[in-house]
N, C-alpha and C. Protein backbone atom coordinates (compact mmCIF):
# COMPACT_ATOMS: atom_id res chain seq x y z
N UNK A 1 23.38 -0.23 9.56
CA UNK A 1 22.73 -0.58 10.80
C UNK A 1 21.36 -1.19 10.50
N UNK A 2 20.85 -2.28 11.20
CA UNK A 2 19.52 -2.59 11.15
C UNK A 2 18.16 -1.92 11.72
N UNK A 3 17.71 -1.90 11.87
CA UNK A 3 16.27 -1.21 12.04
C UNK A 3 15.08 -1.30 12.12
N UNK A 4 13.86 -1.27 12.32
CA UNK A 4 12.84 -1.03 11.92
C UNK A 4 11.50 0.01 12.68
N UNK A 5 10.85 0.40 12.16
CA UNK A 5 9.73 1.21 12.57
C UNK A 5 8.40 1.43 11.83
N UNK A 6 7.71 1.68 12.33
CA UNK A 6 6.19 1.62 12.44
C UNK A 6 4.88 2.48 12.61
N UNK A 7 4.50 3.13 11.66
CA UNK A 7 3.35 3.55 12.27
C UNK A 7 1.79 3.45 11.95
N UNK A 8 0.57 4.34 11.60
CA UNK A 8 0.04 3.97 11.48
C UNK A 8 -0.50 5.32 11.01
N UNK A 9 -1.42 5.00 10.07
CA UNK A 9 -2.53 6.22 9.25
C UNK A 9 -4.23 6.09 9.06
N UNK A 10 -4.64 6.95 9.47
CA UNK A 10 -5.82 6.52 9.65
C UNK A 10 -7.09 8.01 8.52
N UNK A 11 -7.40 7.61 6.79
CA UNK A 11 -8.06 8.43 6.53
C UNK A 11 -9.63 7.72 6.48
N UNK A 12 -10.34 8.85 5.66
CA UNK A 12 -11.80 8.38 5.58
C UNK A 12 -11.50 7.12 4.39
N UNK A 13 -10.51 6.81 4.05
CA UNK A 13 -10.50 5.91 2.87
C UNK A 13 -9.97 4.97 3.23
N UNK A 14 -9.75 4.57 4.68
CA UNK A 14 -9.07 3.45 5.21
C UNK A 14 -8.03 3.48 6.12
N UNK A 15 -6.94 2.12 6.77
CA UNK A 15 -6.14 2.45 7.53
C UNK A 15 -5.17 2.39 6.72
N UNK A 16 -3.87 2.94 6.84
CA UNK A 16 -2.89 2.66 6.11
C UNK A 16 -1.60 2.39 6.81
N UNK A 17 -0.63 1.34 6.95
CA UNK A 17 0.26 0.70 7.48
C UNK A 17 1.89 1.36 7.26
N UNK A 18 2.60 2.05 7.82
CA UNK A 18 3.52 2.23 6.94
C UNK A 18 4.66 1.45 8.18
N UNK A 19 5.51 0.72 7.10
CA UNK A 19 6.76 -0.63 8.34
C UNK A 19 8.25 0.06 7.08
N UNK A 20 9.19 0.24 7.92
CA UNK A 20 10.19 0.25 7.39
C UNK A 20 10.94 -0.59 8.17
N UNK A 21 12.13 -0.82 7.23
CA UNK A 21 13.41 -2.11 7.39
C UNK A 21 14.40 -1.38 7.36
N UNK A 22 15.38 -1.69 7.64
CA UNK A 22 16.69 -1.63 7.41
C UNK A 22 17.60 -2.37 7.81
N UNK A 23 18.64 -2.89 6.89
CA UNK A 23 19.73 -4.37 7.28
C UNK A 23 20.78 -3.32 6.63
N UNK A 24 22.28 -3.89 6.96
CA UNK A 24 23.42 -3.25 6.63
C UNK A 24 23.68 -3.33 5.19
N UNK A 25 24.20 -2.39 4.47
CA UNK A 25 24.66 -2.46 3.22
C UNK A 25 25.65 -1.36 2.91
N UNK A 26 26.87 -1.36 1.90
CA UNK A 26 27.59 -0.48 1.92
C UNK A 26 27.07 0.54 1.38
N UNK A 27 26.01 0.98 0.57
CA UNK A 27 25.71 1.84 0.17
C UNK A 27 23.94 2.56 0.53
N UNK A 28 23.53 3.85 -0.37
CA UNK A 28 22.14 3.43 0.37
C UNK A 28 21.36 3.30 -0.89
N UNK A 29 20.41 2.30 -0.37
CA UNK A 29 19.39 1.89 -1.41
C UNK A 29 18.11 1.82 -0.73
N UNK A 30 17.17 2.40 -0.91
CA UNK A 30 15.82 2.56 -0.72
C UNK A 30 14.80 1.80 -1.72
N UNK A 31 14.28 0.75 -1.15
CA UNK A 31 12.81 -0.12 -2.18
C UNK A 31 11.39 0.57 -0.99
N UNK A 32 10.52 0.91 -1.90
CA UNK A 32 9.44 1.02 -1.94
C UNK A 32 8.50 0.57 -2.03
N UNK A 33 7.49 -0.08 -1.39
CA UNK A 33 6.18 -0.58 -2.17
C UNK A 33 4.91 -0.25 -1.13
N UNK A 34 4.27 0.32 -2.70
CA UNK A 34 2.68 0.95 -2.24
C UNK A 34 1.79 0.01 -2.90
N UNK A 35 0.50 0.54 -2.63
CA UNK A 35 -0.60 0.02 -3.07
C UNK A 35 -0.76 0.66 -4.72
N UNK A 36 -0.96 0.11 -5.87
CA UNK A 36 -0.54 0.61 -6.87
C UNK A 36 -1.62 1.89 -7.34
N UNK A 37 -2.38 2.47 -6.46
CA UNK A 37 -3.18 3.43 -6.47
C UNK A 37 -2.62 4.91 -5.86
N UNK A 38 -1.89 4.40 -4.97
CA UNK A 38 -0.77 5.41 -4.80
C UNK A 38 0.73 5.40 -5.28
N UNK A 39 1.15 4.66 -6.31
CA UNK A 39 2.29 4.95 -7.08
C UNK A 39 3.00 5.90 -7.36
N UNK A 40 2.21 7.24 -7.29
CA UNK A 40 3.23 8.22 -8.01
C UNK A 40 3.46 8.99 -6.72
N UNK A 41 3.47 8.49 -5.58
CA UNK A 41 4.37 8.84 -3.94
C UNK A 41 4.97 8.14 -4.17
N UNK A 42 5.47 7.28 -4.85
CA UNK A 42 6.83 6.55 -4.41
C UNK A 42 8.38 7.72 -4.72
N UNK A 43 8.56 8.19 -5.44
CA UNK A 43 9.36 9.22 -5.77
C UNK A 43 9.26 10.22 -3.97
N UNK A 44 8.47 11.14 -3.49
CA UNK A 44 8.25 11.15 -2.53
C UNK A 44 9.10 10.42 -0.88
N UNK A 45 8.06 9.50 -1.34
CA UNK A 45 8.57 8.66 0.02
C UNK A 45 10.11 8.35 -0.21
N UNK A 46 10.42 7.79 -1.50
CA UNK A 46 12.19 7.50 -1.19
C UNK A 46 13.07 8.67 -0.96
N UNK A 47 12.23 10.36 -1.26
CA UNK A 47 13.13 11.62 -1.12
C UNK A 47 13.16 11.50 0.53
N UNK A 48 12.27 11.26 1.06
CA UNK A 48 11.76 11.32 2.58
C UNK A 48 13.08 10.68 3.20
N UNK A 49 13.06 9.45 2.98
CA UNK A 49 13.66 8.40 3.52
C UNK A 49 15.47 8.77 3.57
N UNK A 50 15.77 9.10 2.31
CA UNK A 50 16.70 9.34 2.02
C UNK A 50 17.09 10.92 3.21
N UNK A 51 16.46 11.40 3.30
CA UNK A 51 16.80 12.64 4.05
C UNK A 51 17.16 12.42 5.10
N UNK A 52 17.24 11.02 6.05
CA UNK A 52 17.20 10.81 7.43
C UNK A 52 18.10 9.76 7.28
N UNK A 53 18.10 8.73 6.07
CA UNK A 53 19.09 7.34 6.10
C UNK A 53 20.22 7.67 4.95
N UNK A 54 20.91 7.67 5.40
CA UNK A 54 22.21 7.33 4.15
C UNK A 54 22.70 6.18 3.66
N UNK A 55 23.24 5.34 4.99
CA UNK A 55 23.59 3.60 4.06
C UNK A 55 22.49 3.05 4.91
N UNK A 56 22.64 1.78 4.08
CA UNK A 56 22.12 0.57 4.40
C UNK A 56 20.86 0.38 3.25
N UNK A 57 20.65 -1.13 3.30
CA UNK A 57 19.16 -0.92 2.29
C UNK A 57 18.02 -0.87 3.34
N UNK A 58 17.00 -0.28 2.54
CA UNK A 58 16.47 0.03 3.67
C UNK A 58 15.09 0.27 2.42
N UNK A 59 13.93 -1.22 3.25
CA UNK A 59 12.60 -1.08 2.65
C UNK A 59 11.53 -0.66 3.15
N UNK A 60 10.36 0.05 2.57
CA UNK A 60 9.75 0.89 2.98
C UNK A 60 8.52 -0.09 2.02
N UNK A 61 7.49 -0.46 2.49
CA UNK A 61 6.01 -1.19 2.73
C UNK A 61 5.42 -0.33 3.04
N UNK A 62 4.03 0.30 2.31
CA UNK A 62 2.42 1.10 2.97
C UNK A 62 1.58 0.06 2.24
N UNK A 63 1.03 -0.54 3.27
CA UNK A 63 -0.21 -1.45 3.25
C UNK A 63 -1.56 -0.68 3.46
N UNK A 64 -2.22 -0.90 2.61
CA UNK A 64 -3.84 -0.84 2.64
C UNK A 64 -4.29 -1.53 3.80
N UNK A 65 -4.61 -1.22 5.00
CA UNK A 65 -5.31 -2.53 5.77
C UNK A 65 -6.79 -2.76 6.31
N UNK A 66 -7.46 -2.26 5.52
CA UNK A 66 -8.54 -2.29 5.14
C UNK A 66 -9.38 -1.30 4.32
N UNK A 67 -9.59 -2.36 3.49
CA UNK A 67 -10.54 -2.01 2.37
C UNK A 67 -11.53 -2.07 2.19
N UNK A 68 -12.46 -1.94 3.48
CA UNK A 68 -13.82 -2.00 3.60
C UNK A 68 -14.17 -0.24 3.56
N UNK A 69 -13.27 0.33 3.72
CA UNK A 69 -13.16 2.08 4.00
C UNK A 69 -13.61 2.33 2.34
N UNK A 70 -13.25 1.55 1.17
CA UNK A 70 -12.67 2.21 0.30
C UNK A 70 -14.92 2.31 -0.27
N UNK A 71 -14.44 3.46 -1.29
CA UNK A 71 -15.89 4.17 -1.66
C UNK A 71 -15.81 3.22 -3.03
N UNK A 72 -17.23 2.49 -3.10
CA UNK A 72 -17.51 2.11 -4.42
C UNK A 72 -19.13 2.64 -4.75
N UNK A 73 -19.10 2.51 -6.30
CA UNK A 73 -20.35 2.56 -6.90
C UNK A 73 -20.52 1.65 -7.76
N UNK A 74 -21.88 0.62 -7.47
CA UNK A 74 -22.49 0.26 -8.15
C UNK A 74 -23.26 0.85 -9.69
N UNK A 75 -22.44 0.42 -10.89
CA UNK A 75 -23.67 0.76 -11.70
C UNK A 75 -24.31 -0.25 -13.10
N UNK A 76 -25.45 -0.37 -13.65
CA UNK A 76 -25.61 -1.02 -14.36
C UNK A 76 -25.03 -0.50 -15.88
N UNK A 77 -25.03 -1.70 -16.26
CA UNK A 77 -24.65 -1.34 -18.00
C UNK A 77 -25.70 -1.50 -18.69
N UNK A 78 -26.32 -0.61 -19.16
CA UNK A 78 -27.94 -0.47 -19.65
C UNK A 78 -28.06 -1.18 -21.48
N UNK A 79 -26.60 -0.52 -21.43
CA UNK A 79 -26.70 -0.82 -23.06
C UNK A 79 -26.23 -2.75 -23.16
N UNK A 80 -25.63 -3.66 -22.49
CA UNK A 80 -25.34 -4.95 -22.22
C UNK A 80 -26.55 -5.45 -22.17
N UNK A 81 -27.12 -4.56 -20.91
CA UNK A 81 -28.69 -5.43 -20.48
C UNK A 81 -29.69 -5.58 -21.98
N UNK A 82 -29.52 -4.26 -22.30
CA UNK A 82 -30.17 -4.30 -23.36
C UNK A 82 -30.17 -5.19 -24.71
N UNK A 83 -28.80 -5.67 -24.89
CA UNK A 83 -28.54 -6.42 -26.11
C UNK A 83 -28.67 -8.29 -25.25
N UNK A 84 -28.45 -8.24 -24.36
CA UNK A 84 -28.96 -9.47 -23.78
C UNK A 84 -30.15 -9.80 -24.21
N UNK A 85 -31.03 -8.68 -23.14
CA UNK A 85 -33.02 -8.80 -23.26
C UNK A 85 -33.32 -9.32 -24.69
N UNK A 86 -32.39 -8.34 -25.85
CA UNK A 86 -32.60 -8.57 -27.08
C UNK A 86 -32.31 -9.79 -27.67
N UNK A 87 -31.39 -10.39 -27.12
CA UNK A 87 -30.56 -11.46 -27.67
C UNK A 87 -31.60 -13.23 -26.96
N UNK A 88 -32.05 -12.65 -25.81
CA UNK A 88 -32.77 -13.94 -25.24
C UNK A 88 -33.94 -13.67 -25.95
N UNK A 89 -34.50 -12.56 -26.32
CA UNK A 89 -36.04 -12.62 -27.20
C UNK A 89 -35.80 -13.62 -28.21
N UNK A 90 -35.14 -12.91 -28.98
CA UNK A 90 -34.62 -13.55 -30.34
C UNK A 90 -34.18 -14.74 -29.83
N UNK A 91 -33.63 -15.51 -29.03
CA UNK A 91 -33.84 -16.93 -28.81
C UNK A 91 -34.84 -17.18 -28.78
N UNK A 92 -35.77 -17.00 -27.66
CA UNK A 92 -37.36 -17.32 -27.38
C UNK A 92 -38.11 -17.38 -28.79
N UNK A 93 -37.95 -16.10 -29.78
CA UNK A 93 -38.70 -16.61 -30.50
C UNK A 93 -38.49 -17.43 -31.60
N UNK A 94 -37.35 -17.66 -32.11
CA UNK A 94 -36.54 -18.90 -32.86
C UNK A 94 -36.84 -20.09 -32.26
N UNK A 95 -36.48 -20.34 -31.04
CA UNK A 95 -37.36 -21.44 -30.35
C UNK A 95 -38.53 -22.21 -30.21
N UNK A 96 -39.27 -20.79 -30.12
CA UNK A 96 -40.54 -20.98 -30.22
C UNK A 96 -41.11 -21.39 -28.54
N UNK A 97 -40.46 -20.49 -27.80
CA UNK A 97 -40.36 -20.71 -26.22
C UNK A 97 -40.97 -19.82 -25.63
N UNK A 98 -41.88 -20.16 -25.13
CA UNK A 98 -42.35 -18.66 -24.29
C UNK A 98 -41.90 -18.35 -22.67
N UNK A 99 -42.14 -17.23 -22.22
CA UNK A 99 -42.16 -16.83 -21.15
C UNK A 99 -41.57 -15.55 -20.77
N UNK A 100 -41.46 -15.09 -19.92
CA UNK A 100 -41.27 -13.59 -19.26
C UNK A 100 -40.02 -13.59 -18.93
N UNK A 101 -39.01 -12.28 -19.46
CA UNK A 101 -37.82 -12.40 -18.85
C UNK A 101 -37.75 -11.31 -17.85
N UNK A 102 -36.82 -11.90 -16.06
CA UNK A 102 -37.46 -11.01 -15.16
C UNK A 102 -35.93 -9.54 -14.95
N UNK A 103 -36.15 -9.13 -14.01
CA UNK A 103 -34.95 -8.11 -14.32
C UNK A 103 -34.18 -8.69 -12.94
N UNK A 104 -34.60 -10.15 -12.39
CA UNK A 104 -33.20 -10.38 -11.92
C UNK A 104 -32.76 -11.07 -12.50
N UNK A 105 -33.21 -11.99 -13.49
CA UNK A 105 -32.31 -12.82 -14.63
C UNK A 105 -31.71 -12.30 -15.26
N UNK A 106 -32.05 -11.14 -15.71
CA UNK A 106 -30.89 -9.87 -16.72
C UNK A 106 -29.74 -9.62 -15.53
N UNK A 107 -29.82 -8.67 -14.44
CA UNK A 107 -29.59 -8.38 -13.74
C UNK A 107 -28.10 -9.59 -13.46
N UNK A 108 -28.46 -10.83 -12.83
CA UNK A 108 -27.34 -11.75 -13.09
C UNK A 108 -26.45 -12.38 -14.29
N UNK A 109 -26.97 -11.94 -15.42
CA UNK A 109 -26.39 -12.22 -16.47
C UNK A 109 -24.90 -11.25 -16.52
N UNK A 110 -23.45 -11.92 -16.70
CA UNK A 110 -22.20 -11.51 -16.50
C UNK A 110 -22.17 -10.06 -17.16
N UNK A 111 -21.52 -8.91 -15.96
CA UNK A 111 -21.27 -8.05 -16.31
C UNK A 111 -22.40 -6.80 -16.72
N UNK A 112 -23.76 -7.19 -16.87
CA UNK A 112 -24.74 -6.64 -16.06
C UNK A 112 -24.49 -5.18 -15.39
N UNK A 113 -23.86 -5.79 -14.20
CA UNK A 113 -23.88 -5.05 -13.23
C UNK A 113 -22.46 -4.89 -12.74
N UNK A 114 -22.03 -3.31 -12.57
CA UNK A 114 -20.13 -3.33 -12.35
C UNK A 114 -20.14 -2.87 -11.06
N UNK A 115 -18.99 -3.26 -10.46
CA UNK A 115 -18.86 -2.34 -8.99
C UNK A 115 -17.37 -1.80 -9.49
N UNK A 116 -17.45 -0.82 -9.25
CA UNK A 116 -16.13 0.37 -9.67
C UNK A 116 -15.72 0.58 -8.30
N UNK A 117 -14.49 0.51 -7.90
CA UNK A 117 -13.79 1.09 -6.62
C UNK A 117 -13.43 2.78 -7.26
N UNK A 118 -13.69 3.55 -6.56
CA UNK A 118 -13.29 5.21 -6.58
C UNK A 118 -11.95 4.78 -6.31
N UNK A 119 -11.46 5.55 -7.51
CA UNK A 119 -9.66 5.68 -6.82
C UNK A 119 -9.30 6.78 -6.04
N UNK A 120 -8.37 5.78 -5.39
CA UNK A 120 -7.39 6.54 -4.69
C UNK A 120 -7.28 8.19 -4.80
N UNK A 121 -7.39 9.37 -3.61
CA UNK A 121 -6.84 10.55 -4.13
C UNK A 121 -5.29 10.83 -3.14
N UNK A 122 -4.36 10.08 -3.92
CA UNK A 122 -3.07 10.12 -3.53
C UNK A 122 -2.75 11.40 -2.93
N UNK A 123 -3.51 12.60 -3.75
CA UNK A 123 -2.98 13.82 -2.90
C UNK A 123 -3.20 14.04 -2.43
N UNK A 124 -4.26 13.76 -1.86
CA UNK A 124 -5.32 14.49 -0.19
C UNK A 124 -4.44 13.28 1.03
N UNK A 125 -4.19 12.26 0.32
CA UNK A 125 -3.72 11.15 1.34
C UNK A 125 -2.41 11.68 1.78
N UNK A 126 -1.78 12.03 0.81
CA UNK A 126 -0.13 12.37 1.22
C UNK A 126 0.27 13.26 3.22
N UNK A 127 -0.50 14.06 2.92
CA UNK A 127 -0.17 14.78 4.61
C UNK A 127 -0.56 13.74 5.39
N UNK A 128 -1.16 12.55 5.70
CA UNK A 128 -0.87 11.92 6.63
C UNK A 128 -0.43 10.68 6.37
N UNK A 129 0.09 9.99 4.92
CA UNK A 129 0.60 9.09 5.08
C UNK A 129 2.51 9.94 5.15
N UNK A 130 2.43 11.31 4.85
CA UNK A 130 4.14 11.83 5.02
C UNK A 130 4.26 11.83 6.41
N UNK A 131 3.12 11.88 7.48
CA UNK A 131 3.23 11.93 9.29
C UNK A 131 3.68 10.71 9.39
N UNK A 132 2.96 9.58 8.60
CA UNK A 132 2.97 8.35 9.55
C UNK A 132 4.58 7.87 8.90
N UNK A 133 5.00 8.32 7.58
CA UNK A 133 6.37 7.81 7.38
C UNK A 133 7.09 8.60 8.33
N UNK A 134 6.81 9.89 8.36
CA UNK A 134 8.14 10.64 9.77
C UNK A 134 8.36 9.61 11.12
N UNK A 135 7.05 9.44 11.14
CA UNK A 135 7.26 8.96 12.91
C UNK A 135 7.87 7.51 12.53
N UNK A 136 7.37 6.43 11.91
CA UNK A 136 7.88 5.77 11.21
C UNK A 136 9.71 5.39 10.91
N UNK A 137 9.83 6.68 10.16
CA UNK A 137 11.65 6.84 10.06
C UNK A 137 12.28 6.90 12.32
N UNK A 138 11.59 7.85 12.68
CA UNK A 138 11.91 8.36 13.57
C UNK A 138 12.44 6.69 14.85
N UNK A 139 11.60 5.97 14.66
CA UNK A 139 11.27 4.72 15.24
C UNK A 139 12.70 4.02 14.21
N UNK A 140 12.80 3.82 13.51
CA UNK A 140 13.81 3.26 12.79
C UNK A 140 15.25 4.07 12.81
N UNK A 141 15.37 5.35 12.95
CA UNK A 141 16.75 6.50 13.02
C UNK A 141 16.92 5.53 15.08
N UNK A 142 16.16 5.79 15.91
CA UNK A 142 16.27 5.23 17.01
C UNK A 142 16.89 4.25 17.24
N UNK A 143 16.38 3.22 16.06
CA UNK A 143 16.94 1.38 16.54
C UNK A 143 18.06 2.11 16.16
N UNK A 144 18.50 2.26 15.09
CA UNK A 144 19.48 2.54 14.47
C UNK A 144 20.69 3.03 14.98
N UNK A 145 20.23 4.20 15.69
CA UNK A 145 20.96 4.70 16.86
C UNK A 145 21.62 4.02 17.84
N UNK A 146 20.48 3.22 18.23
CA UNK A 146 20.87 2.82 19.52
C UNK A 146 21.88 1.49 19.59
N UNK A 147 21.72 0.64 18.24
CA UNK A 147 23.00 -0.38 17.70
C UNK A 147 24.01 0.00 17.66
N UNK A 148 24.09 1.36 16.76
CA UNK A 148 25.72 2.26 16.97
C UNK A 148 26.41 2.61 17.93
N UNK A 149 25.44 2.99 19.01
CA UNK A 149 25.61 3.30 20.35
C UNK A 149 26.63 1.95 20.76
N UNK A 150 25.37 0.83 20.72
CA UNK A 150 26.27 -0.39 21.62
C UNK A 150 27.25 -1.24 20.96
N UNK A 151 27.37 -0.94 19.70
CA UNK A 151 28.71 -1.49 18.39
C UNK A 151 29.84 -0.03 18.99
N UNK A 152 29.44 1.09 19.31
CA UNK A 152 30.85 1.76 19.80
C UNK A 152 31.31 1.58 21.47
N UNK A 153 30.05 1.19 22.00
CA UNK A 153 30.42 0.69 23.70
C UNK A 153 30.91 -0.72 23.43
N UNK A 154 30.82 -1.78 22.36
CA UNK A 154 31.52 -2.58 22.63
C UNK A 154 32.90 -2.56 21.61
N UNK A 155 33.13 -1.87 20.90
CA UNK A 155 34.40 -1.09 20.17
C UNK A 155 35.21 -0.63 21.44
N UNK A 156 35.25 0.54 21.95
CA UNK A 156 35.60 0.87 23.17
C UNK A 156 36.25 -0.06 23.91
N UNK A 157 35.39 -1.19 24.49
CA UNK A 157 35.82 -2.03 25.31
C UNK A 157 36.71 -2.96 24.97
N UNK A 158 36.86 -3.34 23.80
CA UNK A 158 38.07 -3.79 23.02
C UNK A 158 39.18 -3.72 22.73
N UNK A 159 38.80 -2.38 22.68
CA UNK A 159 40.26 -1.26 22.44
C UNK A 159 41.20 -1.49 23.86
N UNK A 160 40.26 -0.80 24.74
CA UNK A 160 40.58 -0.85 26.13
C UNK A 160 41.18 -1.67 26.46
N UNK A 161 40.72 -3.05 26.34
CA UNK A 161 41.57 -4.57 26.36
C UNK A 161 42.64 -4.59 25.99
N UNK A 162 43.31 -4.24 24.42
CA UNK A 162 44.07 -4.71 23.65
C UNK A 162 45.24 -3.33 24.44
N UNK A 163 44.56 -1.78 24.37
CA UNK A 163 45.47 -1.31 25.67
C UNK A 163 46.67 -1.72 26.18
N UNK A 164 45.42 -2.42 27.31
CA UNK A 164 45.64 -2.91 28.63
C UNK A 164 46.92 -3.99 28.35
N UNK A 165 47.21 -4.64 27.16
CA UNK A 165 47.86 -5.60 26.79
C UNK A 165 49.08 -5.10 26.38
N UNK A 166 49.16 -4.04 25.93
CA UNK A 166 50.19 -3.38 24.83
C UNK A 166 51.30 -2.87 26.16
């Protein structure tokens, strides 16, 4: 049966999207894809999925949808800056060049300065990205439902016909 459903997650680390699919297939196959910071829910989410779908393939998408949530730190690399400062002296004075080096010219010199994203804590995330896949499945078991429903009301009516003929 085809399908789909939808919901939505909302932590201090951002929103998170969860869309499932489902198209007909004789068997069941579950694809996954996370944000690769939460990877080791994928095992998880396909036990989930599997508990409610049997056939069909059926893909399962959690999008990051915004990443302005996510926690970074700025920090400098003291020991870089340092062999720079060192490295432009020792030009200057091979040169024979003078002048002052300032600490935003270090400062912009590559790698300087790192911004680190905090990773992911997949496990604190799990209780509400496992809500937003329930409701999610729940929205998708529905479509699902409700195709079978009208593939056996129009089964039925077929039958009935051919009946009516016999």
């Amino acid at each position: 049966m085809t399908g789909y459903g939808s919901a939505e997650a909302l932590s201090a680390s951002g929103r998170f999207v969860v869309e499932i699919r489902s198209v007909n297939h004789r068997f069941g196959e579950v694809l996954v894809r996370l944000p690769r910071e939460l990877s080791q829910l994928e095992e998880r989410v396909r036990a989930a999925v599997q508990s409610r779908v049997w056939r069909g393939r059926v893909e399962v998408s959690i999008i990051r949808d915004n990443r302005s949530f996510r926690t970074r730190a700025i920090r400098p690399d003291t020991e870089l800056a340092a062999a720079y400062a060192q490295a432009l002296a020792e030009l200057a004075r091979v040169l024979n060049v003078g002048g002052q080096l300032t600490l935003s010219q270090i400062a912009s010199l590559p790698d300087v300065i790192k911004v680190e994203e905090t990773p992911e804590d997949a496990e604190a995330i799990w209780p509400l990205l496992a809500q937003a896949l329930d409701e999610a499945l729940a929205g998708l078991v529905a479509m699902r439902e409700g195709e079978g429903a009208r593939l056996a009301t129009d089964l039925r009516g077929r039958l009935d016909r051919v009946e009516a003929r016999a």
